[in-house]
PDB file of N, CA and C in Angstrom:
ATOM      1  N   UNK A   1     -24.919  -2.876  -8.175  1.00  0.00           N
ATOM      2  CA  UNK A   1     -23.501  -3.102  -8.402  1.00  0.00           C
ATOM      3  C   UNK A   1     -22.888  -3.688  -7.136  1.00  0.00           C
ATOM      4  N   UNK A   2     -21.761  -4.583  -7.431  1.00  0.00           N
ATOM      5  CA  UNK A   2     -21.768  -5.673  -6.262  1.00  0.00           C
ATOM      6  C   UNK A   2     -20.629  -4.987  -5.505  1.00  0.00           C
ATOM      7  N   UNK A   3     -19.989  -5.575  -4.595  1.00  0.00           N
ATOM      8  CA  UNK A   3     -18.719  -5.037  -4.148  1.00  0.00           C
ATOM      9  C   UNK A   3     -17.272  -6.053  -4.930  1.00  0.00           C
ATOM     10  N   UNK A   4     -16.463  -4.864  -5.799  1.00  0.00           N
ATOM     11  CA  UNK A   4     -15.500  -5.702  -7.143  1.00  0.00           C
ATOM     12  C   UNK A   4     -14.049  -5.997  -6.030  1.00  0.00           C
ATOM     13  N   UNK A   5     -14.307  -5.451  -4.566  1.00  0.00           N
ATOM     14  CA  UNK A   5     -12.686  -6.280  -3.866  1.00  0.00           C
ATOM     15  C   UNK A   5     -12.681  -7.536  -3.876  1.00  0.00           C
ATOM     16  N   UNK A   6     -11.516  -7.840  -4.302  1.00  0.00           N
ATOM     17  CA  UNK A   6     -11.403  -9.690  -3.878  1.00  0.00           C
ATOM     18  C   UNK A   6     -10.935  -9.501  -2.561  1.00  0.00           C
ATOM     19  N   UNK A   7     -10.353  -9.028  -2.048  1.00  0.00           N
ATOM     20  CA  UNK A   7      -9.715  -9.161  -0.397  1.00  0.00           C
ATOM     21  C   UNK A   7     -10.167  -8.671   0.643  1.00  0.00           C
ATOM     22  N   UNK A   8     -10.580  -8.930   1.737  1.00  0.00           N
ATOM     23  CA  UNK A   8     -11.107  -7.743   2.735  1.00  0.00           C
ATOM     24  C   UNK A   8     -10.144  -6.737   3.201  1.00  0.00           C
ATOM     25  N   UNK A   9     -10.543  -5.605   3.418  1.00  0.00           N
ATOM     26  CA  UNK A   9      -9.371  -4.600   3.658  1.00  0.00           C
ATOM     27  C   UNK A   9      -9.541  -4.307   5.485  1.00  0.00           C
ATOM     28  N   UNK A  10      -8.999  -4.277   5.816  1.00  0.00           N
ATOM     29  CA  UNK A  10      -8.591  -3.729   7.354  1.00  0.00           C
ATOM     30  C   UNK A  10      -8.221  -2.343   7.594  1.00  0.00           C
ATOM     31  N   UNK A  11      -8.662  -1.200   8.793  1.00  0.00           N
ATOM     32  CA  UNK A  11      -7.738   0.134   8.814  1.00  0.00           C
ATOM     33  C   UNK A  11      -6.159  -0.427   9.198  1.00  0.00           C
ATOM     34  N   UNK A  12      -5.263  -0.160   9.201  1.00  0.00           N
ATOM     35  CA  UNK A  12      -3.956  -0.011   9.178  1.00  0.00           C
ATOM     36  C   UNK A  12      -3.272   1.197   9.027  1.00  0.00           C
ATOM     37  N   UNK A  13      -2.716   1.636  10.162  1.00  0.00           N
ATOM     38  CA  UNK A  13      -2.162   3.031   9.575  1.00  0.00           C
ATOM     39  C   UNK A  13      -0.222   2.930   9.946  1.00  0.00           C
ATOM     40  N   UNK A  14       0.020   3.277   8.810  1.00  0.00           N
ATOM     41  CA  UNK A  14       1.823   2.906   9.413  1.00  0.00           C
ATOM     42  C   UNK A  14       2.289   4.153   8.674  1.00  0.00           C
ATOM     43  N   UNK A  15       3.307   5.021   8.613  1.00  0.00           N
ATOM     44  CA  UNK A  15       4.183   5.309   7.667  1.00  0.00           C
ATOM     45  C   UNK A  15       5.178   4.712   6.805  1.00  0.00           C
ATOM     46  N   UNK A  16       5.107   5.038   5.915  1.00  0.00           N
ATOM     47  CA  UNK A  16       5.930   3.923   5.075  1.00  0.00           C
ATOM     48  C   UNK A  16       6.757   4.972   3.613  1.00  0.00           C
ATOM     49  N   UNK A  17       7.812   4.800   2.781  1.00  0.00           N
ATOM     50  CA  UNK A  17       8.308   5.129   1.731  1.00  0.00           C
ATOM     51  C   UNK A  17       7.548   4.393   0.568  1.00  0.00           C
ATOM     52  N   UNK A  18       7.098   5.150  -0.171  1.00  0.00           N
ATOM     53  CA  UNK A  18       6.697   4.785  -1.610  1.00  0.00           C
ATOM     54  C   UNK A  18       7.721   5.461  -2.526  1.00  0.00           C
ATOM     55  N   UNK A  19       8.357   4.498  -3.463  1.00  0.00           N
ATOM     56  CA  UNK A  19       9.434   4.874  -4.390  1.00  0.00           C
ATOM     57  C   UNK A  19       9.137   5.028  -6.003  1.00  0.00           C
ATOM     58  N   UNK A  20       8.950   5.589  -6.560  1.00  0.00           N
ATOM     59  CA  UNK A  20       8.769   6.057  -7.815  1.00  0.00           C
ATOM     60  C   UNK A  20       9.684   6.546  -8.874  1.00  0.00           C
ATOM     61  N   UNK A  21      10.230   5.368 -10.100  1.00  0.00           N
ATOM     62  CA  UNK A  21      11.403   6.336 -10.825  1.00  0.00           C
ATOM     63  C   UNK A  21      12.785   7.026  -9.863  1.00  0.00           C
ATOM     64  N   UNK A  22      12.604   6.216  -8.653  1.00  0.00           N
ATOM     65  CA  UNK A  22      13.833   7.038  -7.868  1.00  0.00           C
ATOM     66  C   UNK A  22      13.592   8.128  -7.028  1.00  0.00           C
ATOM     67  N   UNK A  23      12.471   8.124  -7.051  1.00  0.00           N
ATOM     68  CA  UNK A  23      11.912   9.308  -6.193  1.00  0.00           C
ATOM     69  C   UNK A  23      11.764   8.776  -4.860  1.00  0.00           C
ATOM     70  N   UNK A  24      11.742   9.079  -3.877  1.00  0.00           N
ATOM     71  CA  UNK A  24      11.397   8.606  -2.352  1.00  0.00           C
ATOM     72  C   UNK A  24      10.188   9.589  -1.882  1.00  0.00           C
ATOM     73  N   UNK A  25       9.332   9.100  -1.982  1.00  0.00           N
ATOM     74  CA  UNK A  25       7.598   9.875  -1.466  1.00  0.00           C
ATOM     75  C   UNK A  25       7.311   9.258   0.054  1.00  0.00           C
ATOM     76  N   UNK A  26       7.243  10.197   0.799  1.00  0.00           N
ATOM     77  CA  UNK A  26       6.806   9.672   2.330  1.00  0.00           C
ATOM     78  C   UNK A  26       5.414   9.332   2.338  1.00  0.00           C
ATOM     79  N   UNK A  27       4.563   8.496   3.168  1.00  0.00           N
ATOM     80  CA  UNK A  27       2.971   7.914   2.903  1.00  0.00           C
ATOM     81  C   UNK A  27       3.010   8.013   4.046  1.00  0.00           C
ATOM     82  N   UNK A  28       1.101   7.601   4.204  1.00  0.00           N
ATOM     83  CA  UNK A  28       0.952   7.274   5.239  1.00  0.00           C
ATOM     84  C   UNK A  28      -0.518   5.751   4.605  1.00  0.00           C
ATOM     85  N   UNK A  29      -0.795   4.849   5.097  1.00  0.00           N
ATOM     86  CA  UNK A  29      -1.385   3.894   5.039  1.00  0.00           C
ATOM     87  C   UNK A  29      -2.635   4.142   5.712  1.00  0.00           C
ATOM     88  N   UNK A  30      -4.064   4.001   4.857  1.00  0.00           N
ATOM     89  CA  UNK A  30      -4.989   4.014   5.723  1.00  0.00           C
ATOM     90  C   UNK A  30      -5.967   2.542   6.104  1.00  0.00           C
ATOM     91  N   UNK A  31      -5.266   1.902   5.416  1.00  0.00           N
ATOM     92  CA  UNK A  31      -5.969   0.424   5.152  1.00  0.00           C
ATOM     93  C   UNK A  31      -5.111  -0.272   4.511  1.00  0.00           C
ATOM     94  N   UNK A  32      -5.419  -2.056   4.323  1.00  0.00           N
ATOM     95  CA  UNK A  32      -4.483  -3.077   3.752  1.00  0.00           C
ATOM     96  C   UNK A  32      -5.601  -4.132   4.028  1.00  0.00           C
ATOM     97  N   UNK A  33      -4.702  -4.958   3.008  1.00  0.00           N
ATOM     98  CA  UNK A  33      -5.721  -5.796   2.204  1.00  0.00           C
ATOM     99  C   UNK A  33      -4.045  -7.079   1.864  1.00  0.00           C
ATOM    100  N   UNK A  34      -4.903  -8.200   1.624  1.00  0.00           N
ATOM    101  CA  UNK A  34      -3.825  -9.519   0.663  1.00  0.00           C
ATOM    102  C   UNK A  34      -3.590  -8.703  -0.565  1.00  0.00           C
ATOM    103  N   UNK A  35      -4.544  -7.577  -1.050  1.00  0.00           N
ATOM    104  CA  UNK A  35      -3.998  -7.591  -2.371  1.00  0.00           C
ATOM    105  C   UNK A  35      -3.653  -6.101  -2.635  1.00  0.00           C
ATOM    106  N   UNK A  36      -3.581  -4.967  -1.259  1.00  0.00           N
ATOM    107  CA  UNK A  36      -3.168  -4.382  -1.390  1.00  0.00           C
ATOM    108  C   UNK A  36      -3.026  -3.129  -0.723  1.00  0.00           C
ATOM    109  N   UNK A  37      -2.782  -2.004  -0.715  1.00  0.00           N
ATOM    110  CA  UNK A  37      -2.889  -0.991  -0.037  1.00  0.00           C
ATOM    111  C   UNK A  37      -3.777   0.336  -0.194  1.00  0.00           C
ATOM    112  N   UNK A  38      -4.310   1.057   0.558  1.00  0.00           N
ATOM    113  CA  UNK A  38      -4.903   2.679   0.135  1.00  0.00           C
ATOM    114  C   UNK A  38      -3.838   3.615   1.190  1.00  0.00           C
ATOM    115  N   UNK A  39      -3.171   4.365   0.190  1.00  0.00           N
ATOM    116  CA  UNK A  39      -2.149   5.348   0.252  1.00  0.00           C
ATOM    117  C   UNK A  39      -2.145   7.055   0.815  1.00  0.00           C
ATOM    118  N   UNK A  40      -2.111   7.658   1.552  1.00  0.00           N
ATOM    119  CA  UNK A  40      -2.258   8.970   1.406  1.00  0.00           C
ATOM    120  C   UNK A  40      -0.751   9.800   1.062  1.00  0.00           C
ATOM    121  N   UNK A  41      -0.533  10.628   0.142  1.00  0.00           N
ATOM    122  CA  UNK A  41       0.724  11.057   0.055  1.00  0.00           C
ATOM    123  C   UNK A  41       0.704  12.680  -0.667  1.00  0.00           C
ATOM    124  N   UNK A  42       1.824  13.391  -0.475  1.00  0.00           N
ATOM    125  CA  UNK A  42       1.512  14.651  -1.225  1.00  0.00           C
ATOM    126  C   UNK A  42       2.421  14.878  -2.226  1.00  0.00           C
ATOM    127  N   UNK A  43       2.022  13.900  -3.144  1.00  0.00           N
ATOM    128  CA  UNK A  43       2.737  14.496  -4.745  1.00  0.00           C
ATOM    129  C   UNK A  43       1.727  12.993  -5.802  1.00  0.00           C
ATOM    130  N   UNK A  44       1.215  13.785  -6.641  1.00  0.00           N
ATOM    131  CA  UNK A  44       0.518  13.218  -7.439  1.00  0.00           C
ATOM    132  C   UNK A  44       1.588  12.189  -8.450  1.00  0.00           C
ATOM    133  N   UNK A  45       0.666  10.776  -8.350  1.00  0.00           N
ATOM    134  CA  UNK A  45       1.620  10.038  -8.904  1.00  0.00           C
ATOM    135  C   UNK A  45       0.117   9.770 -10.197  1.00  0.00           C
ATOM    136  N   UNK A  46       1.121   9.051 -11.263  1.00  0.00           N
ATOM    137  CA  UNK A  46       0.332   8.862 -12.527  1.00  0.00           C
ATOM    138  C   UNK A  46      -0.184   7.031 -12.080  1.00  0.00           C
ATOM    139  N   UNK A  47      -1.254   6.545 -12.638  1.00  0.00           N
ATOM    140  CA  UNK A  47      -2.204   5.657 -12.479  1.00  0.00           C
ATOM    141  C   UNK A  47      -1.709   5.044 -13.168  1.00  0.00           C
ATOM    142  N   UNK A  48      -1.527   3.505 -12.735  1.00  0.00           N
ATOM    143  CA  UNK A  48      -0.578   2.382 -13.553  1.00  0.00           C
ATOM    144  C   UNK A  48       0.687   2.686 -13.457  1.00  0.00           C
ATOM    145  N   UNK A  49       1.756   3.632 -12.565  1.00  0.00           N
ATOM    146  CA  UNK A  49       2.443   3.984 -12.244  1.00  0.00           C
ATOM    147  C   UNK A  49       3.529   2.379 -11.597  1.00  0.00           C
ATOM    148  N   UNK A  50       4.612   2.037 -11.865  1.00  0.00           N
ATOM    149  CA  UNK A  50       4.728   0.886 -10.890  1.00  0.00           C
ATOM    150  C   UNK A  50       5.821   1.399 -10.018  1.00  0.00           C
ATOM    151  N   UNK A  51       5.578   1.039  -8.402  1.00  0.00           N
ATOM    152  CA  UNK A  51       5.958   2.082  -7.200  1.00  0.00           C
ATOM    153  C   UNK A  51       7.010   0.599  -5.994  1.00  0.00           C
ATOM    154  N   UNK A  52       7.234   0.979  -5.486  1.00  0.00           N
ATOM    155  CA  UNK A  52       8.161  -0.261  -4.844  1.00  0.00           C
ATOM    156  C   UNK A  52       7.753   0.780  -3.238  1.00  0.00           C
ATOM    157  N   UNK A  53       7.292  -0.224  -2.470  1.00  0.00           N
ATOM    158  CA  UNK A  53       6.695  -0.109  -1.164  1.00  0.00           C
ATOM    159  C   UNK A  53       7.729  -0.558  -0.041  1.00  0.00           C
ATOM    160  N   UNK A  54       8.300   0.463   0.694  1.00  0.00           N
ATOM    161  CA  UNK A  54       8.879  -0.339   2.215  1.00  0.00           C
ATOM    162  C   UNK A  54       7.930   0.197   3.565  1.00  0.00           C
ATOM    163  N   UNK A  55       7.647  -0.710   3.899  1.00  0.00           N
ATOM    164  CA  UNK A  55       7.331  -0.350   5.403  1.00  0.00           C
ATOM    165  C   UNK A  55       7.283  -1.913   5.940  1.00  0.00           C
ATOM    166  N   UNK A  56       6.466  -1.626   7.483  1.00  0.00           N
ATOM    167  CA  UNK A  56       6.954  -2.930   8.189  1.00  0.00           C
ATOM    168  C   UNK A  56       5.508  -3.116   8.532  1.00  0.00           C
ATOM    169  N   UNK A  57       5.637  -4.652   8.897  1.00  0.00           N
ATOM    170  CA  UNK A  57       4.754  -5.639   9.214  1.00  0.00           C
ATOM    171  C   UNK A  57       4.995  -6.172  10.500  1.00  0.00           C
ATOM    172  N   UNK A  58       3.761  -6.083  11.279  1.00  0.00           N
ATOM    173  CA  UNK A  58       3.735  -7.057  12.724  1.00  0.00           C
ATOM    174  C   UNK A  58       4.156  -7.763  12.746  1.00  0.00           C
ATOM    175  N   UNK A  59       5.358  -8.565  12.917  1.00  0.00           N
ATOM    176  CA  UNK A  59       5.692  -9.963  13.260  1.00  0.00           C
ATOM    177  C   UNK A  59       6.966 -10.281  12.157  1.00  0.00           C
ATOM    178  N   UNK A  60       7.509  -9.192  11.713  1.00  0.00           N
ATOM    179  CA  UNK A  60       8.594  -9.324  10.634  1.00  0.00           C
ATOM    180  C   UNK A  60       9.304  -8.049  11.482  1.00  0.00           C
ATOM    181  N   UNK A  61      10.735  -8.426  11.513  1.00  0.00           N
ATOM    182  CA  UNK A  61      11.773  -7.393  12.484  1.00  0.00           C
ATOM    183  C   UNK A  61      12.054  -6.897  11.611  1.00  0.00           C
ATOM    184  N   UNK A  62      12.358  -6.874   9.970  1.00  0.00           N
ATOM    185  CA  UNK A  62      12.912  -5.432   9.309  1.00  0.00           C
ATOM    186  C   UNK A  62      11.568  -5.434   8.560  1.00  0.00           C
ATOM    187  N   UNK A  63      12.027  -4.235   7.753  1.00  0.00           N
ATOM    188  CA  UNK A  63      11.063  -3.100   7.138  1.00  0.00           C
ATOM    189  C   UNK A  63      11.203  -4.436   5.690  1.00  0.00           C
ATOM    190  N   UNK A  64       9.907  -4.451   4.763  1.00  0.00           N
ATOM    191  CA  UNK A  64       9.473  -5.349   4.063  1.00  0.00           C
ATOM    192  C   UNK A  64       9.916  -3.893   2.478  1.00  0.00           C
ATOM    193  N   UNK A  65      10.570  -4.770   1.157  1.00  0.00           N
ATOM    194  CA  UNK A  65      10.117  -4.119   0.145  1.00  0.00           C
ATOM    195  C   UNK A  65       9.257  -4.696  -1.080  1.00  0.00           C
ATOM    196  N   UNK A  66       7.816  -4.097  -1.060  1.00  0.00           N
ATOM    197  CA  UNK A  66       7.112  -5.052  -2.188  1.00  0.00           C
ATOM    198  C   UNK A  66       6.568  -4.077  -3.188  1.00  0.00           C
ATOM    199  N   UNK A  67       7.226  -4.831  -4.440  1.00  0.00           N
ATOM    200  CA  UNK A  67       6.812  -3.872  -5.694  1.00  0.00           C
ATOM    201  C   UNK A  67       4.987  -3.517  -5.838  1.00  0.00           C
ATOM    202  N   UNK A  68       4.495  -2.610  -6.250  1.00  0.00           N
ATOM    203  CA  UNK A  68       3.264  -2.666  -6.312  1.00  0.00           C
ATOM    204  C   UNK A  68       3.248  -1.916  -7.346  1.00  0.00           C
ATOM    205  N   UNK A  69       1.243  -1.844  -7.892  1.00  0.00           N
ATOM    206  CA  UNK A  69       1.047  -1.134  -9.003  1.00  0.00           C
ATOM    207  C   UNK A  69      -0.068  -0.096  -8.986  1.00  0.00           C
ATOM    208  N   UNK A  70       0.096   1.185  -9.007  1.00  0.00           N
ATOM    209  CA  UNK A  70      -1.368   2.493  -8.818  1.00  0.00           C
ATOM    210  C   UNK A  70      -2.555   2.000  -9.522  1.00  0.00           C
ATOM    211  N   UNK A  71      -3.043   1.149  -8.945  1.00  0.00           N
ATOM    212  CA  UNK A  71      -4.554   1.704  -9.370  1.00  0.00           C
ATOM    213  C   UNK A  71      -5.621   2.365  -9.777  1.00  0.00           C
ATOM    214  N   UNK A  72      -5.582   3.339  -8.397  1.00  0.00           N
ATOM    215  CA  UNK A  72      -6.173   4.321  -9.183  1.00  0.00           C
ATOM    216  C   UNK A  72      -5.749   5.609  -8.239  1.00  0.00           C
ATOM    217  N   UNK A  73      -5.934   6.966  -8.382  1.00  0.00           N
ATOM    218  CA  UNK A  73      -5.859   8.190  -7.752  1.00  0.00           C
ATOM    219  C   UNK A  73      -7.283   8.927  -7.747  1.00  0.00           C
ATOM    220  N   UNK A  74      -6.921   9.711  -6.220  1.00  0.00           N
ATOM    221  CA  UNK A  74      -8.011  10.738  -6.091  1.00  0.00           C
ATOM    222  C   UNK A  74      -7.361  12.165  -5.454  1.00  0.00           C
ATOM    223  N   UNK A  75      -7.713  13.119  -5.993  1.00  0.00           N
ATOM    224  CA  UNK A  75      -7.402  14.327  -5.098  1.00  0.00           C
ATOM    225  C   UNK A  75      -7.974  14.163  -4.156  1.00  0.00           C
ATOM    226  N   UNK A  76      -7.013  15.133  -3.164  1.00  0.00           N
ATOM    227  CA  UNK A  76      -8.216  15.535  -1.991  1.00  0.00           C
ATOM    228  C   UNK A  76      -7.960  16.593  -1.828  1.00  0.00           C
ATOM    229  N   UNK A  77      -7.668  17.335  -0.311  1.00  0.00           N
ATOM    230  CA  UNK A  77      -7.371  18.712   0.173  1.00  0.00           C
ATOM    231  C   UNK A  77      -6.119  18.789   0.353  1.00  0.00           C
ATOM    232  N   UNK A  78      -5.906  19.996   0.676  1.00  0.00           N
ATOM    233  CA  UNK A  78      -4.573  20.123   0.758  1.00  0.00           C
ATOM    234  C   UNK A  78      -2.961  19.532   0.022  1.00  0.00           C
ATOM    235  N   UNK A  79      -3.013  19.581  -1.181  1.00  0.00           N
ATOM    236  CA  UNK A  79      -2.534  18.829  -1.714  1.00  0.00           C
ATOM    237  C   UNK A  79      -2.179  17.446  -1.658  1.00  0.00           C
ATOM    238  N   UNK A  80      -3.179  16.664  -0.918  1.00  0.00           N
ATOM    239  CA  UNK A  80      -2.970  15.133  -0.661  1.00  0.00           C
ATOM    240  C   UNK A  80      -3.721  14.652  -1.846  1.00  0.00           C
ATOM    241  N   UNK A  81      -3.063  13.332  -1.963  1.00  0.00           N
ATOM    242  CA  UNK A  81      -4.055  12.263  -3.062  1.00  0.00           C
ATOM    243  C   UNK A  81      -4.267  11.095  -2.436  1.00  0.00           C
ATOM    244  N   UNK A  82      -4.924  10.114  -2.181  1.00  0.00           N
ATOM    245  CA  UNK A  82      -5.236   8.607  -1.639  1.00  0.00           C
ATOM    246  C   UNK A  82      -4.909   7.489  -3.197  1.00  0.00           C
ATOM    247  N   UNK A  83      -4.368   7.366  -3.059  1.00  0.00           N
ATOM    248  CA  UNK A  83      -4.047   6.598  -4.470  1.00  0.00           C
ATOM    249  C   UNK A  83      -3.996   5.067  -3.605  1.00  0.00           C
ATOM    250  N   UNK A  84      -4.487   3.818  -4.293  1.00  0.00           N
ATOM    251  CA  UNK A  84      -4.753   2.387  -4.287  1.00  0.00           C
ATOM    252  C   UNK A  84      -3.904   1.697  -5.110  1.00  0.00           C
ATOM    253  N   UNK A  85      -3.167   0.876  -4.281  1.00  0.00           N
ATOM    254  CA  UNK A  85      -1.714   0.226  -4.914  1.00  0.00           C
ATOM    255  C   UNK A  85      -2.141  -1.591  -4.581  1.00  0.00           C
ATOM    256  N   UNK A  86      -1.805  -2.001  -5.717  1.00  0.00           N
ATOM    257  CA  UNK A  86      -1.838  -3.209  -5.711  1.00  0.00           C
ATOM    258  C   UNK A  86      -0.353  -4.319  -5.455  1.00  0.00           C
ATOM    259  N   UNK A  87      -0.525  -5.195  -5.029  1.00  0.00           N
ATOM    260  CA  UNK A  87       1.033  -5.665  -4.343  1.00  0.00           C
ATOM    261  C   UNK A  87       1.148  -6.370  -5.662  1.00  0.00           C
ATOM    262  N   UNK A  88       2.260  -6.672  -6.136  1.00  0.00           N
ATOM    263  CA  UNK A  88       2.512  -7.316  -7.184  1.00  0.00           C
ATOM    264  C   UNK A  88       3.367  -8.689  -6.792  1.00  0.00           C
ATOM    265  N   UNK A  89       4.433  -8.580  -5.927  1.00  0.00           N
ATOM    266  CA  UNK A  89       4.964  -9.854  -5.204  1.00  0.00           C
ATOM    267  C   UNK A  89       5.012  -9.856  -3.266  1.00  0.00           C
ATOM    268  N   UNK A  90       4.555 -10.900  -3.173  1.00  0.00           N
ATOM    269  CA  UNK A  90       4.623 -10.878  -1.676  1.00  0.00           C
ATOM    270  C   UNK A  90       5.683 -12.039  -1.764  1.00  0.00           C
ATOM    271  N   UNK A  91       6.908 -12.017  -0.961  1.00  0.00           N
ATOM    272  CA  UNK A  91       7.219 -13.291  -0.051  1.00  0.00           C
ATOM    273  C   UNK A  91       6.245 -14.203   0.286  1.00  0.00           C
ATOM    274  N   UNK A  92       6.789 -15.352   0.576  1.00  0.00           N
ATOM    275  CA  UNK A  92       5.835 -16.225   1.541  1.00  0.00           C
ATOM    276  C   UNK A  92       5.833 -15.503   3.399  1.00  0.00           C
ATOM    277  N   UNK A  93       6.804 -15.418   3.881  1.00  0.00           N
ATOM    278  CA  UNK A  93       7.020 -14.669   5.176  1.00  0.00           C
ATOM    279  C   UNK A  93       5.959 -13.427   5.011  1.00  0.00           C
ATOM    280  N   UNK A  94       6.139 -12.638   4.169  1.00  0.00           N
ATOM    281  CA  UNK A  94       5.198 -11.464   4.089  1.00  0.00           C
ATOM    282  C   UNK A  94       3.511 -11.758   3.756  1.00  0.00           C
ATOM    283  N   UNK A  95       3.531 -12.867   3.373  1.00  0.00           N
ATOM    284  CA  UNK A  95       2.071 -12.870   3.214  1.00  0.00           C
ATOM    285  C   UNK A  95       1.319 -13.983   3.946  1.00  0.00           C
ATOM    286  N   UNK A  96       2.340 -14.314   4.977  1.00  0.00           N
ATOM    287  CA  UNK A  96       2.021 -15.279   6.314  1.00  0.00           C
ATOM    288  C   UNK A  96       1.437 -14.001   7.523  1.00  0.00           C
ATOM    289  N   UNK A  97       3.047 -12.927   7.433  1.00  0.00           N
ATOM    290  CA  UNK A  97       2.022 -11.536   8.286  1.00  0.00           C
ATOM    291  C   UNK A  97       1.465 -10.951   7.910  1.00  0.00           C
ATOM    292  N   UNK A  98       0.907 -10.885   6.580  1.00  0.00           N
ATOM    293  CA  UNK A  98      -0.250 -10.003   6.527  1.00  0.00           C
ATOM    294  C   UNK A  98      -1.437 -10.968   6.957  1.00  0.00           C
ATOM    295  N   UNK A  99      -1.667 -11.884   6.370  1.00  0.00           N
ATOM    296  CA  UNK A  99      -2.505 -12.824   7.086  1.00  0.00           C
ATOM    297  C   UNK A  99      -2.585 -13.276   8.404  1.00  0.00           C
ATOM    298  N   UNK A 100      -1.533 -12.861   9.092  1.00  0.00           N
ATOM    299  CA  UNK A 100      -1.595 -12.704  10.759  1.00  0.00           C
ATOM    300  C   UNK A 100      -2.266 -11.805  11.191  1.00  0.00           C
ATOM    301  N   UNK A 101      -1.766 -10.461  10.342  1.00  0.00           N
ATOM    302  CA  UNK A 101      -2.729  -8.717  10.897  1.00  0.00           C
ATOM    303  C   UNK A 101      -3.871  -9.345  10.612  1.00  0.00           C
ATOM    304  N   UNK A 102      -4.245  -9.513   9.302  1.00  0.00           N
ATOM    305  CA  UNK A 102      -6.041  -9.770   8.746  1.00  0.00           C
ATOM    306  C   UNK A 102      -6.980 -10.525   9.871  1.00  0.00           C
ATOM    307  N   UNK A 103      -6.120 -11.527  10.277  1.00  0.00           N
ATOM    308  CA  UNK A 103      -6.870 -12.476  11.432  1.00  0.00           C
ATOM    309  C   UNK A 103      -7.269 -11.429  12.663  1.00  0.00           C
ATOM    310  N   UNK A 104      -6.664 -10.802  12.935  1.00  0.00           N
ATOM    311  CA  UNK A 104      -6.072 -10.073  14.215  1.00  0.00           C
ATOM    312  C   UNK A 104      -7.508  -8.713  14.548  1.00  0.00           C
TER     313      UNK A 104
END
């Protein structure tokens, strides 16, 4: 079985707000990718969930908001889950710095 990412993923660790239905969930980022993110957070979100992402990017002075979509979820300990979010719209500006980090 091959490897199914289209994007290479990078570690990245930032804090960031993941928003849900109005909910405000604090994260933390353990990696990033062009096409997307792996999440750590403590409140179980539902899979195919669609979540609206702020945090910030190297080389962009405010905090970025990009809709994304759950992938998939995993428990872990302590009531954390790592859930995998897919970006659904990037800016052009935003996906000039993520492709700045990726190089980097």
């Amino acid at each position: 079985m091959g490897n199914r990412r289209r994007f290479e993923r990078i570690p990245y660790t930032t804090d960031l707000v993941l928003e849900v239905d109005g909910t405000q969930i604090p994260a933390v980022s353990e990696n990033i990718s062009r096409g997307g993110m792996l999440l750590i957070i403590h409140k179980e979100i539902e899979f195919g969930a669609s979540v609206t992402l702020r945090f910030r990017l190297p080389r962009i002075p405010d905090e970025i908001s990009v809709r994304s979509t759950v992938r998939w979820v995993k428990p872990g300990e302590n009531n954390e889950y790592g859930i995998g979010v897919q970006f659904e719209e990037l800016r052009p500006i935003e996906v000039w710095a993520l492709n700045d980090l990726l190089k980097s």
